[in-house]
N, C-alpha and C. Protein backbone atom coordinates (compact mmCIF):
# COMPACT_ATOMS: atom_id res chain seq x y z
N UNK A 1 21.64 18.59 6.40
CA UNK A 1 20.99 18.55 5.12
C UNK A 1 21.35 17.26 4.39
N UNK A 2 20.25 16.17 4.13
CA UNK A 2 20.63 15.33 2.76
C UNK A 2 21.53 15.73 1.61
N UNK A 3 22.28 14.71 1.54
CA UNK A 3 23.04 14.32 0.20
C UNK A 3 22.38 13.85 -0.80
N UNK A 4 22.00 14.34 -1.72
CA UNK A 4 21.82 13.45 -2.89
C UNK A 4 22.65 13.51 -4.16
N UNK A 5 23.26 11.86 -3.98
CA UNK A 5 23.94 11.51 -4.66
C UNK A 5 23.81 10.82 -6.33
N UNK A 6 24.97 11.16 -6.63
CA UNK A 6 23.99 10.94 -8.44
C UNK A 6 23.61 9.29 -8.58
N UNK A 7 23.37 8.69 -9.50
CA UNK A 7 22.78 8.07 -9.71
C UNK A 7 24.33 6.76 -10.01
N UNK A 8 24.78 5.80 -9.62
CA UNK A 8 25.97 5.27 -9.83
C UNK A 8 25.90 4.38 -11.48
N UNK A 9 24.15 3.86 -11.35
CA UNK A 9 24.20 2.48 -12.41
C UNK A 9 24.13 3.36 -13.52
N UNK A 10 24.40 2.50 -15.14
CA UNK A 10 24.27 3.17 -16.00
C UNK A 10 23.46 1.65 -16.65
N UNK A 11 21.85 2.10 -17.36
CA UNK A 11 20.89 1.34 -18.03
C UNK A 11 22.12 1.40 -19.24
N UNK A 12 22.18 0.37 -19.92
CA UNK A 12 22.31 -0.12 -21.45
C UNK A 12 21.69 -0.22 -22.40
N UNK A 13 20.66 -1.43 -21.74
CA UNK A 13 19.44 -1.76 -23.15
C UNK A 13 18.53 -2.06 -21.98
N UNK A 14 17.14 -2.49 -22.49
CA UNK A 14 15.88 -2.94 -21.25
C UNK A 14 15.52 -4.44 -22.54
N UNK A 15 15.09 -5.02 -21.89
CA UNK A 15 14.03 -5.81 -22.38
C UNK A 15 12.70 -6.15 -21.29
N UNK A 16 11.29 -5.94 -22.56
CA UNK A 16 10.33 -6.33 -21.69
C UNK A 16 10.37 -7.89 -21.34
N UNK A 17 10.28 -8.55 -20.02
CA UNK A 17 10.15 -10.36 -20.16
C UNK A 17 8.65 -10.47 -20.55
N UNK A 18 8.05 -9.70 -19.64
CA UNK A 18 6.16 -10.44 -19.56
C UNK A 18 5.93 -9.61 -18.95
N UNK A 19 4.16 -8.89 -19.58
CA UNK A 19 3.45 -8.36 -19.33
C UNK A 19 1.79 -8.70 -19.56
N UNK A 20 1.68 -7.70 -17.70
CA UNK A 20 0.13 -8.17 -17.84
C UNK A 20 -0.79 -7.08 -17.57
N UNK A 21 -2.17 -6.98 -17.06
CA UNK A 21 -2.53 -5.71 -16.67
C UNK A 21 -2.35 -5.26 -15.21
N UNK A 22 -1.35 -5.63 -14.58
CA UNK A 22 -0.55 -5.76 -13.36
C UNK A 22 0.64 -5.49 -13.16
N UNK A 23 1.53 -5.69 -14.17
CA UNK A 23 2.98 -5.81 -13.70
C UNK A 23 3.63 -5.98 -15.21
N UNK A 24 4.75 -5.67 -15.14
CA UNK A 24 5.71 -5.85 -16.23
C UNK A 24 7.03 -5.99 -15.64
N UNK A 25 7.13 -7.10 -16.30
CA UNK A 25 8.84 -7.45 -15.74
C UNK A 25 9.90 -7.35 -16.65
N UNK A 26 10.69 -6.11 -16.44
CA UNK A 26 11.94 -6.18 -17.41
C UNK A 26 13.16 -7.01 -17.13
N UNK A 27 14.15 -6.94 -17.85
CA UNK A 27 15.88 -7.17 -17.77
C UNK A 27 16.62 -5.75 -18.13
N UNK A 28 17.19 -5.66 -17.48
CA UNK A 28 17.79 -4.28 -17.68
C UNK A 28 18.91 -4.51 -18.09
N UNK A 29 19.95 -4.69 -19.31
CA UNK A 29 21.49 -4.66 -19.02
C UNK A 29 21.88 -3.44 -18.54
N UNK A 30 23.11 -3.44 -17.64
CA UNK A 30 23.74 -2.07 -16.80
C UNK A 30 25.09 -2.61 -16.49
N UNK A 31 25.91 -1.49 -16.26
CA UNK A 31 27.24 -0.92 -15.50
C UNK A 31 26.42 -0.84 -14.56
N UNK A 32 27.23 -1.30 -13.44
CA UNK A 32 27.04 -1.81 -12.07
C UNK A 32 28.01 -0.45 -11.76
N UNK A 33 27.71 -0.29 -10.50
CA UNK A 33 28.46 0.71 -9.46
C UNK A 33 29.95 0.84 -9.41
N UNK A 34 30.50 -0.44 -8.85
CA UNK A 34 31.82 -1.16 -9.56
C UNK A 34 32.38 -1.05 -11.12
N UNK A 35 31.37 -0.82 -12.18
CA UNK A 35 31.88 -0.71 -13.57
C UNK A 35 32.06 -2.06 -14.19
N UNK A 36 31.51 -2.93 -13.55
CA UNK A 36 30.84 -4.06 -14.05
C UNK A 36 29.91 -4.60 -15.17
N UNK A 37 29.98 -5.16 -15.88
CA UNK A 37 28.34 -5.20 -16.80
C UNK A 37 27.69 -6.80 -15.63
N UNK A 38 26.25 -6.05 -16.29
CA UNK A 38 25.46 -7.21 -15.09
C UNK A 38 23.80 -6.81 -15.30
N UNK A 39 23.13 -7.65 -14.96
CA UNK A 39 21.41 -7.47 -15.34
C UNK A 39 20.79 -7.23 -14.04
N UNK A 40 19.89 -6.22 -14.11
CA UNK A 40 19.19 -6.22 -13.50
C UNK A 40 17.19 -6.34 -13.19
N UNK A 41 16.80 -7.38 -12.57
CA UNK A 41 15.58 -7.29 -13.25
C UNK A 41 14.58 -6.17 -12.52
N UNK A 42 13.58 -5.39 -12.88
CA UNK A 42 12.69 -4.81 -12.45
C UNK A 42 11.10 -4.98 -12.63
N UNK A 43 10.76 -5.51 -11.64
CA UNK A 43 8.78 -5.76 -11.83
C UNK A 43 8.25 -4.23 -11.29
N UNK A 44 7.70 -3.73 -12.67
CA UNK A 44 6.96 -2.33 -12.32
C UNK A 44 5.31 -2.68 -11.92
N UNK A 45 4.93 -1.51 -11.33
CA UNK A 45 3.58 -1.83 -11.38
C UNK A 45 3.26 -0.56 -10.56
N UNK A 46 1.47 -0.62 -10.82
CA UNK A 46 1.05 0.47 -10.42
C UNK A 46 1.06 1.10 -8.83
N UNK A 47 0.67 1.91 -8.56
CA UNK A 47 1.09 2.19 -7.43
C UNK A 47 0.10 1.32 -6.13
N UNK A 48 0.33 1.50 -5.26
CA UNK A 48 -0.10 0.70 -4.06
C UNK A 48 -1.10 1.68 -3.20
N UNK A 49 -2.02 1.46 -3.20
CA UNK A 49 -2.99 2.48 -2.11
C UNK A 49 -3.51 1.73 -0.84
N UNK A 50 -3.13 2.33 0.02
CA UNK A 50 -3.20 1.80 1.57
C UNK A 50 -4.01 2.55 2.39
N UNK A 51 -5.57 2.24 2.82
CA UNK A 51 -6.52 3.14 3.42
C UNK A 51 -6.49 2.82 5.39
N UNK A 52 -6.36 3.63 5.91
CA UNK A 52 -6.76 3.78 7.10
C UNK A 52 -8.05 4.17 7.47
N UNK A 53 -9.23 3.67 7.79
CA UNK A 53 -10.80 4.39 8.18
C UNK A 53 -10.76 4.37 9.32
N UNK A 54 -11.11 5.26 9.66
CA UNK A 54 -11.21 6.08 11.34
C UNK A 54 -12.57 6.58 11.57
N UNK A 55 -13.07 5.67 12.55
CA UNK A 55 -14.48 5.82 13.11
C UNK A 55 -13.87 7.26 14.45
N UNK A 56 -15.34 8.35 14.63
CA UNK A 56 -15.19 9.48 15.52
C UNK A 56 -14.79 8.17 16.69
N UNK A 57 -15.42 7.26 16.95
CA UNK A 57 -15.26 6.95 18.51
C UNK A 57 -13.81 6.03 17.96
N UNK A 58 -12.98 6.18 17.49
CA UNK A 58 -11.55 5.78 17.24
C UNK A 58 -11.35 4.22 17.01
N UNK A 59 -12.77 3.87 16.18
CA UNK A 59 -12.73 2.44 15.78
C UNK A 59 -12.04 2.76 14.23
N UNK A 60 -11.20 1.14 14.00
CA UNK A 60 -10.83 1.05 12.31
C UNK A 60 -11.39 0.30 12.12
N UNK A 61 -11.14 -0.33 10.58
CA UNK A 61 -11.58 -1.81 10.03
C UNK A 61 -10.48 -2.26 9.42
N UNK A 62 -9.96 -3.75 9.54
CA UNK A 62 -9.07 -4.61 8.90
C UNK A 62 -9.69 -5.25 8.31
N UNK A 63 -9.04 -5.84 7.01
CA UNK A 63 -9.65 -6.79 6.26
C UNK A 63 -8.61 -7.63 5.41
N UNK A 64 -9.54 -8.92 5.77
CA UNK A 64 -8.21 -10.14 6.06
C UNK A 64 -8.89 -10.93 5.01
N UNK A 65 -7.76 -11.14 4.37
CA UNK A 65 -7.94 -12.32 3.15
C UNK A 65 -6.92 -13.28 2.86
N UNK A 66 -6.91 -14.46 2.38
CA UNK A 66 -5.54 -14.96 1.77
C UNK A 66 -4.87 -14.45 0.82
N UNK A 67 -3.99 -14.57 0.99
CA UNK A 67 -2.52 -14.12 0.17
C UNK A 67 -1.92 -15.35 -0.56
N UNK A 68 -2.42 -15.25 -1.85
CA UNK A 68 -2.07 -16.49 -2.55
C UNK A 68 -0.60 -16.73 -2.80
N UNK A 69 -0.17 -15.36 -3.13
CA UNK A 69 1.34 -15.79 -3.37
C UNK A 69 2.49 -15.96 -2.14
N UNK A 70 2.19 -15.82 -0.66
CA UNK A 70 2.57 -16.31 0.46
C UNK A 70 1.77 -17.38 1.36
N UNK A 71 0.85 -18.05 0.22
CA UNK A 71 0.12 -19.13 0.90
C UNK A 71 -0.01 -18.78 2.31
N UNK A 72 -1.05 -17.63 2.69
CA UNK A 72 -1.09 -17.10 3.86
C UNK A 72 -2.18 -16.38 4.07
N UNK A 73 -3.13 -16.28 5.08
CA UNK A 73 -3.92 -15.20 5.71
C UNK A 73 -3.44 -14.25 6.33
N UNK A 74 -3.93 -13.12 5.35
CA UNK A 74 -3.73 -11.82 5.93
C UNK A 74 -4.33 -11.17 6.37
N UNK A 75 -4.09 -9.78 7.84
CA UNK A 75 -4.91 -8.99 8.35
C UNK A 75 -4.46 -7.44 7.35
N UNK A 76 -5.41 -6.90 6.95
CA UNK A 76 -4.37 -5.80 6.28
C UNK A 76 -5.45 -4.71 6.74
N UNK A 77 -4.93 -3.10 6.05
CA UNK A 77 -6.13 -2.23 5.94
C UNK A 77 -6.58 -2.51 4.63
N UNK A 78 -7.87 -1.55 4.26
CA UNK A 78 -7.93 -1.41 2.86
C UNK A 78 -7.14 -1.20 1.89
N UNK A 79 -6.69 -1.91 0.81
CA UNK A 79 -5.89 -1.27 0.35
C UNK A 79 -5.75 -2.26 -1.36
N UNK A 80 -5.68 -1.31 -2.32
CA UNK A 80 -5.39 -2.34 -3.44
C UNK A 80 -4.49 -1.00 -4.79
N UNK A 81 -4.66 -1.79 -5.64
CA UNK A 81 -3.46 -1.19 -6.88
C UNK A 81 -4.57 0.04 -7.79
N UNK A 82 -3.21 0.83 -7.99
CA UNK A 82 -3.99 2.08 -8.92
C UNK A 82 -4.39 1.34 -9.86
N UNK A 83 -5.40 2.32 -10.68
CA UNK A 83 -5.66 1.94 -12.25
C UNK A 83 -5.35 3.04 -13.32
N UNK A 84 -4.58 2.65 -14.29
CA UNK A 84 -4.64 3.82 -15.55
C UNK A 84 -6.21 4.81 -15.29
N UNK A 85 -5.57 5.86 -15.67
CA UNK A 85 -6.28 7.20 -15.79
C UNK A 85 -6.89 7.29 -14.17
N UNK A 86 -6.52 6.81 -13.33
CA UNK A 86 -7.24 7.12 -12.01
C UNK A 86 -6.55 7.65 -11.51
N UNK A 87 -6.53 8.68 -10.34
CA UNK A 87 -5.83 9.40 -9.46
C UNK A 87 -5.56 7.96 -8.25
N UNK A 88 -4.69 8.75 -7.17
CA UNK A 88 -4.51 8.25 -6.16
C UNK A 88 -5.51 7.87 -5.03
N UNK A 89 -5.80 9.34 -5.10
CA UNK A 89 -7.36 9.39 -3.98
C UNK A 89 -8.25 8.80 -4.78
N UNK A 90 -8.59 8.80 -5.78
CA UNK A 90 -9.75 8.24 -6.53
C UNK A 90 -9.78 6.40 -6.25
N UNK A 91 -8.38 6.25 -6.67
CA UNK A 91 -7.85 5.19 -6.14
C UNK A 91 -8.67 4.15 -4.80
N UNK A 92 -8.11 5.27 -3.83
CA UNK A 92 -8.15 5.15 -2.11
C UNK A 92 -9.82 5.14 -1.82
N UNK A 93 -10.27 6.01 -2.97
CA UNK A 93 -12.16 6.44 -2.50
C UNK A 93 -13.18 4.45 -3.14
N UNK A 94 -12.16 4.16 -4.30
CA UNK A 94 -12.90 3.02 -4.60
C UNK A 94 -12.15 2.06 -4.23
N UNK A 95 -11.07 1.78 -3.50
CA UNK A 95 -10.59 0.68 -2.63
C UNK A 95 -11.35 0.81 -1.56
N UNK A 96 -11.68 1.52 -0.62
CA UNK A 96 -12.08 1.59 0.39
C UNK A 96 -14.04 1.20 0.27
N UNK A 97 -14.92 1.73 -0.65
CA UNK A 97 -15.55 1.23 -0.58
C UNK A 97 -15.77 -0.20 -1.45
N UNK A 98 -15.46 -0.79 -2.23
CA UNK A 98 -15.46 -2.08 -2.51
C UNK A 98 -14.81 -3.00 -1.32
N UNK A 99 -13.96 -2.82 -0.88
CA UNK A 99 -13.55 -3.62 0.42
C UNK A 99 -14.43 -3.91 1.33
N UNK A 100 -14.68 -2.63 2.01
CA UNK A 100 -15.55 -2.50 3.15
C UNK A 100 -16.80 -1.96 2.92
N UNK A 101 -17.46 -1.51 1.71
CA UNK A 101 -18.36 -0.24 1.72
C UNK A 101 -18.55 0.62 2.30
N UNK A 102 -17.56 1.80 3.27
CA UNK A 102 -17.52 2.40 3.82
C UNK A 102 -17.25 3.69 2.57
N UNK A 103 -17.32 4.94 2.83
CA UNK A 103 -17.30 6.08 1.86
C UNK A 103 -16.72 7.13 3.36
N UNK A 104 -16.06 8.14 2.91
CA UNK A 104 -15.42 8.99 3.82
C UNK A 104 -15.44 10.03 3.33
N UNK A 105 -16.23 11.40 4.05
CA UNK A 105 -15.99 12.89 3.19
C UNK A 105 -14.86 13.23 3.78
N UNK A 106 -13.79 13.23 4.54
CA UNK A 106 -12.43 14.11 4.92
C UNK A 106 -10.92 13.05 4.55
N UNK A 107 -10.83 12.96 3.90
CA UNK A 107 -9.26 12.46 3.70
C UNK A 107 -7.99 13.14 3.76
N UNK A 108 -6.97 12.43 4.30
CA UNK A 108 -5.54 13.24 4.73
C UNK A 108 -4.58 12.34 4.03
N UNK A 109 -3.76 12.78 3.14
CA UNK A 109 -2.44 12.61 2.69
C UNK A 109 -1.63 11.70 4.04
N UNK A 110 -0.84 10.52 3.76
CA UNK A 110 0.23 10.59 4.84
C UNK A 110 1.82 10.07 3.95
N UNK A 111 1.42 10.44 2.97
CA UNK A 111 2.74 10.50 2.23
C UNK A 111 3.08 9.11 1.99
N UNK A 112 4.12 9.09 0.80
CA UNK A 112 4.16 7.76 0.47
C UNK A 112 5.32 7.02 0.71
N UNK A 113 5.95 5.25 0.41
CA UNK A 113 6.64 4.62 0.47
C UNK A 113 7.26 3.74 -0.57
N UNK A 114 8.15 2.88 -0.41
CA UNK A 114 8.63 1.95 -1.51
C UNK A 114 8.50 0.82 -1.00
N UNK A 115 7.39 -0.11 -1.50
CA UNK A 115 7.01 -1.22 -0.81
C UNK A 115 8.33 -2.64 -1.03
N UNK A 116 9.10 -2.39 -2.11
CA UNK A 116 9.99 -3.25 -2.15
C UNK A 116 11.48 -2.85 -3.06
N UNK A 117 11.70 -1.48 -2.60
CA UNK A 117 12.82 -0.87 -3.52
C UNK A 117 14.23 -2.09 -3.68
N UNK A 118 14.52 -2.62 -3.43
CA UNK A 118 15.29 -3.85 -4.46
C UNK A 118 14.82 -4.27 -5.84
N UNK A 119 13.62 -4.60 -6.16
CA UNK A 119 13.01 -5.01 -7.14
C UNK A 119 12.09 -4.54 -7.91
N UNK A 120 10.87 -3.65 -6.99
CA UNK A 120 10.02 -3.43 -7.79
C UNK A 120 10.03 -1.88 -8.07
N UNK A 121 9.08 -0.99 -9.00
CA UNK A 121 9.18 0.34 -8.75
C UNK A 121 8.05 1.09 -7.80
N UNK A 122 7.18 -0.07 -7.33
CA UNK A 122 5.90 0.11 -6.85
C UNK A 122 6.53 0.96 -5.37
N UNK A 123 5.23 1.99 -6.02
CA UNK A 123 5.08 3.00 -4.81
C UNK A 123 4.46 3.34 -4.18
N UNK A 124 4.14 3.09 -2.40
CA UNK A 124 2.59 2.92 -1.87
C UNK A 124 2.44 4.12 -1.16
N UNK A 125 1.16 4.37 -1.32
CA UNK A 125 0.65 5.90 -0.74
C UNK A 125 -0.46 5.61 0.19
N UNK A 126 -0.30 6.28 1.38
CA UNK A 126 -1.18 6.18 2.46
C UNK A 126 -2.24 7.46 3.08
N UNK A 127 -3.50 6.81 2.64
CA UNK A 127 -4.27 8.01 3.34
C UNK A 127 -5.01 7.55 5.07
N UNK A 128 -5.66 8.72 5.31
CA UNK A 128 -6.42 8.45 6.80
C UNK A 128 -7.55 8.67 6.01
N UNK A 129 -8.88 8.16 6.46
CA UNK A 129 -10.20 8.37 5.91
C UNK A 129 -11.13 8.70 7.23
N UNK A 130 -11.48 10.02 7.14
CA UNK A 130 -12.37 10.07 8.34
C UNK A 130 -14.06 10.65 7.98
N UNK A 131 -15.00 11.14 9.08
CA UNK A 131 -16.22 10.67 8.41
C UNK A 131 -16.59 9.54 7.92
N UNK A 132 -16.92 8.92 8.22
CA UNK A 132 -17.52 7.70 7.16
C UNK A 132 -18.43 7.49 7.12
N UNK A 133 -19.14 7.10 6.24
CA UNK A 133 -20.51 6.58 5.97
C UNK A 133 -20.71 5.10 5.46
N UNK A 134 -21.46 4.45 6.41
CA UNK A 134 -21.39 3.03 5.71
C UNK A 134 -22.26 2.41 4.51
N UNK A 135 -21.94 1.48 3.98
CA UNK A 135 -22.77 0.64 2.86
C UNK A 135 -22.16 -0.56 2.77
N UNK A 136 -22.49 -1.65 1.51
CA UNK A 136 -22.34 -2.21 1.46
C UNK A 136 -21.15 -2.74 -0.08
N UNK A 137 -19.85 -3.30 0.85
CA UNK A 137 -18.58 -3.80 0.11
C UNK A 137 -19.14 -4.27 -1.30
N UNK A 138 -18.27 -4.34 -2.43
CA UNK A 138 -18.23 -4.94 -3.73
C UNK A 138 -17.12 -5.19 -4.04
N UNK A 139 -16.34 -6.00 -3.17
CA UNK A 139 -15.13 -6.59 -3.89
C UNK A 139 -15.07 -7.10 -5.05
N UNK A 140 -13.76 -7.25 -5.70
CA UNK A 140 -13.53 -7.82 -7.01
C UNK A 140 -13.81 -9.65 -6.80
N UNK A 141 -13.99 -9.96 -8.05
CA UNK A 141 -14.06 -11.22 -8.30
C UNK A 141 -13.18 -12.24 -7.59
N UNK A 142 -12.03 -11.34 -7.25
CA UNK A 142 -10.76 -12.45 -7.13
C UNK A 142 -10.54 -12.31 -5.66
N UNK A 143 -11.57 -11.46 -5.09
CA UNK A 143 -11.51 -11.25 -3.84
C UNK A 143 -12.48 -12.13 -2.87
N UNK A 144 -11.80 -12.99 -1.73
CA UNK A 144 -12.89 -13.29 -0.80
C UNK A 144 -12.03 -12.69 1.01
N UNK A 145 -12.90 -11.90 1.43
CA UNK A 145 -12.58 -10.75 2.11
C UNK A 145 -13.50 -10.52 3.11
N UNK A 146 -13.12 -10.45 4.45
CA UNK A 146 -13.92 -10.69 5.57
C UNK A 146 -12.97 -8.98 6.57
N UNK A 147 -14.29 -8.46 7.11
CA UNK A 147 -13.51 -7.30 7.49
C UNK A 147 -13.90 -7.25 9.20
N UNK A 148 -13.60 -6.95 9.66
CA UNK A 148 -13.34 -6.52 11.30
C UNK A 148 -13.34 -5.35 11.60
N UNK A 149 -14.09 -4.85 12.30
CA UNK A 149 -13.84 -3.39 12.82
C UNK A 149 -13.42 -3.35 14.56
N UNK A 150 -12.39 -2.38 15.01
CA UNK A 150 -12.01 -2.71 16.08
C UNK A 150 -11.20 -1.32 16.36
N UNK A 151 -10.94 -0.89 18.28
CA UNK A 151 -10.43 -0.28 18.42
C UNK A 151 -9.28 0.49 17.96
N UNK A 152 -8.85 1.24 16.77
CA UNK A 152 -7.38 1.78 16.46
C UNK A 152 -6.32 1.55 17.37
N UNK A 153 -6.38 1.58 18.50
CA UNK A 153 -5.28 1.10 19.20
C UNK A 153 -5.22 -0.05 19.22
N UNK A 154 -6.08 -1.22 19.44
CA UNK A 154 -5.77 -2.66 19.16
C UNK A 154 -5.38 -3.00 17.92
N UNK A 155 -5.49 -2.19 16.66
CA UNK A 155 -4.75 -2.38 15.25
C UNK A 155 -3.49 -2.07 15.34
N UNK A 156 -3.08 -1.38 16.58
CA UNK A 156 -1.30 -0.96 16.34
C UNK A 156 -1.38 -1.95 17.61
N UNK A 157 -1.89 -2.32 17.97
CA UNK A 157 -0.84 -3.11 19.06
C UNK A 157 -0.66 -4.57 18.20
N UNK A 158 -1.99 -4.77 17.33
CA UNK A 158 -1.32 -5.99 16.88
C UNK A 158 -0.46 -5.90 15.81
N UNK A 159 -0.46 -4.57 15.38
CA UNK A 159 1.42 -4.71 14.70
C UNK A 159 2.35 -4.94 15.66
N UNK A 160 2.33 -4.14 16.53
CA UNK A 160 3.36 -3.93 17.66
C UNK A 160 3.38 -5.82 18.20
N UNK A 161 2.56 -6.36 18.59
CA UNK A 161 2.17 -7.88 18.18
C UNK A 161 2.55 -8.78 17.13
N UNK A 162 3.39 -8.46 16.09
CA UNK A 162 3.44 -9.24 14.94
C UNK A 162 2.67 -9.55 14.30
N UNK A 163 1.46 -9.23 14.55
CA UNK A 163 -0.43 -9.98 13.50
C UNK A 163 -0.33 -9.64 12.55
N UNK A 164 0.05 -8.17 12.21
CA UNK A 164 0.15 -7.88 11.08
C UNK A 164 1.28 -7.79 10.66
N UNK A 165 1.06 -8.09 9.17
CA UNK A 165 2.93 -8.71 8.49
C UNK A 165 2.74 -7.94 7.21
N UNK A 166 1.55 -7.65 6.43
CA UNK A 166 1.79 -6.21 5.57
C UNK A 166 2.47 -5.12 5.44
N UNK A 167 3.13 -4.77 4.67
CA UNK A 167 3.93 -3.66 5.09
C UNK A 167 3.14 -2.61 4.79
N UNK A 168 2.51 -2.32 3.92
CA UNK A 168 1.28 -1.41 3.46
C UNK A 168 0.66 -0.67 5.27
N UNK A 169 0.02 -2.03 5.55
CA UNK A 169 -0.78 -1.77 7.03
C UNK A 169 0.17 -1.33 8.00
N UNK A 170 1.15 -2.12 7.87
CA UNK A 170 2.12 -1.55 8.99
C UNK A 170 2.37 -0.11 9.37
N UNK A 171 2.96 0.11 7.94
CA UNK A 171 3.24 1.95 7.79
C UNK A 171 1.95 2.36 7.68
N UNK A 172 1.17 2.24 6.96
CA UNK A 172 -0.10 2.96 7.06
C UNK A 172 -1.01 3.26 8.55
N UNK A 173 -1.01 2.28 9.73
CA UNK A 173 -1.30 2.28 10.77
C UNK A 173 -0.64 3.22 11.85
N UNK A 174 0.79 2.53 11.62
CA UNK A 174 1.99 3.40 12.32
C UNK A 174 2.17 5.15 12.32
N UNK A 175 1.75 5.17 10.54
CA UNK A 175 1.61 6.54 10.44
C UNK A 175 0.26 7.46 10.70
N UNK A 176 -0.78 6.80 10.51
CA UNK A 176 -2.22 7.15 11.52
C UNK A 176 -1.82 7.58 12.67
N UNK A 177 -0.78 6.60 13.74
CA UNK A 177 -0.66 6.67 14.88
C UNK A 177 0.21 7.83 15.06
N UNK A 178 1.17 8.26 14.65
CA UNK A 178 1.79 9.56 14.63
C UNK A 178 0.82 10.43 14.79
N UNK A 179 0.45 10.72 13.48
CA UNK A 179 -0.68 11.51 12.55
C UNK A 179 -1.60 12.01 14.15
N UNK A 180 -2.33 10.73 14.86
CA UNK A 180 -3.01 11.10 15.62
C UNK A 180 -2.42 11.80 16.93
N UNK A 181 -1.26 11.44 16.82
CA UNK A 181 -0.56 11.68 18.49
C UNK A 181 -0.26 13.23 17.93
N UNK A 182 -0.10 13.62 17.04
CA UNK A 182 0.26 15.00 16.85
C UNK A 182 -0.45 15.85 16.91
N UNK A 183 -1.81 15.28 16.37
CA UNK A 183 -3.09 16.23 17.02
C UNK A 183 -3.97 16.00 18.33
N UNK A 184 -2.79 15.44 19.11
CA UNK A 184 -3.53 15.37 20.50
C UNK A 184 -4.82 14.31 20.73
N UNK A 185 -4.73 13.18 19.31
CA UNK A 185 -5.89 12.57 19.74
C UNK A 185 -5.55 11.09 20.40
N UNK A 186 -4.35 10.69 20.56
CA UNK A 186 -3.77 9.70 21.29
C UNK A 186 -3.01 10.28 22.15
């Protein structure tokens, strides 16, 4: 059985640094573990939604864009940030079609993660999307986004490959791949 252990730090005061409709970055003063005083900073933000689409004949879609703040092209799944007053799935139902324009009547929970527990509070949640019905993507403004559709197993091998460097996709793929091996479909 897990331990859960209490909580060691003790918050003092917070200050907000900067906020946007994205992120807020505090300073936290705290007692450190040790009994130390010491700051800690925290960038909150909304939660992280990470879509898996699963074609019957066991095709996905990736969709690869630059990553401005790692001056980098990325292969990822669907996937982008909650919005106030939106659910999760609601979330997952309009990430997925603005990305790709794909729409899905059966969705599955695969439970969620901490995309960067050192720093941030962001918490990413991963669904499977099956059924699909296609249309046509409406990405955001800030988006230029090119998508691929391709065997599900060639999406985990190119994790298993290093291609993909998302952690979102990673776990989100990885856990598809469970997901599927448990119901006998891998």
């Amino acid at each position: 059985m897990e331990q859960i252990l209490k909580n060691p730090w003790k918050k003092i005061d917070s200050t907000i640094i900067y906020k946007n409709k994205w992120i807020t970055l505090r300073e936290d003063k705290v007692r450190t573990p040790s009994g130390g005083n010491g700051i800690y900073s925290v960038v909150e933000a909304q939660p992280a939604i990470g879509i898996v689409p699963f074609y019957e004949n066991m095709d996905t879609v990736l969709v690869g864009q630059y990553r401005y703040a790692l001056n980098s092209y990325s292969w990822e799944i669907p996937e982008g940030g909650g919005a106030n007053g939106e659910t999760n799935l609601e979330t997952a139902k309009r990430e997925l079609m603005e990305e790709t324009g794909l729409r899905a009547s059966k969705w599955t929970y695969l439970d969620s993660l901490f995309t960067s527990n050192c720093f941030t509070n962001e918490v990413g949640h991963v669904y499977l999307a099956e059924n699909l019905e296609e249309g046509l993507p409406d990405p955001e403004h800030t988006e230029d986004l090119q998508t691929k559709r391709l065997p599900f197993i060639k999406a985990f091998e190119m994790v298993l490959n290093y291609e993909i460097k998302d952690a979102l996709a990673i776990i989100g793929i990885m856990r598809v791949y469970h997901y599927l091996k448990k119901q006998g479909k891998i």
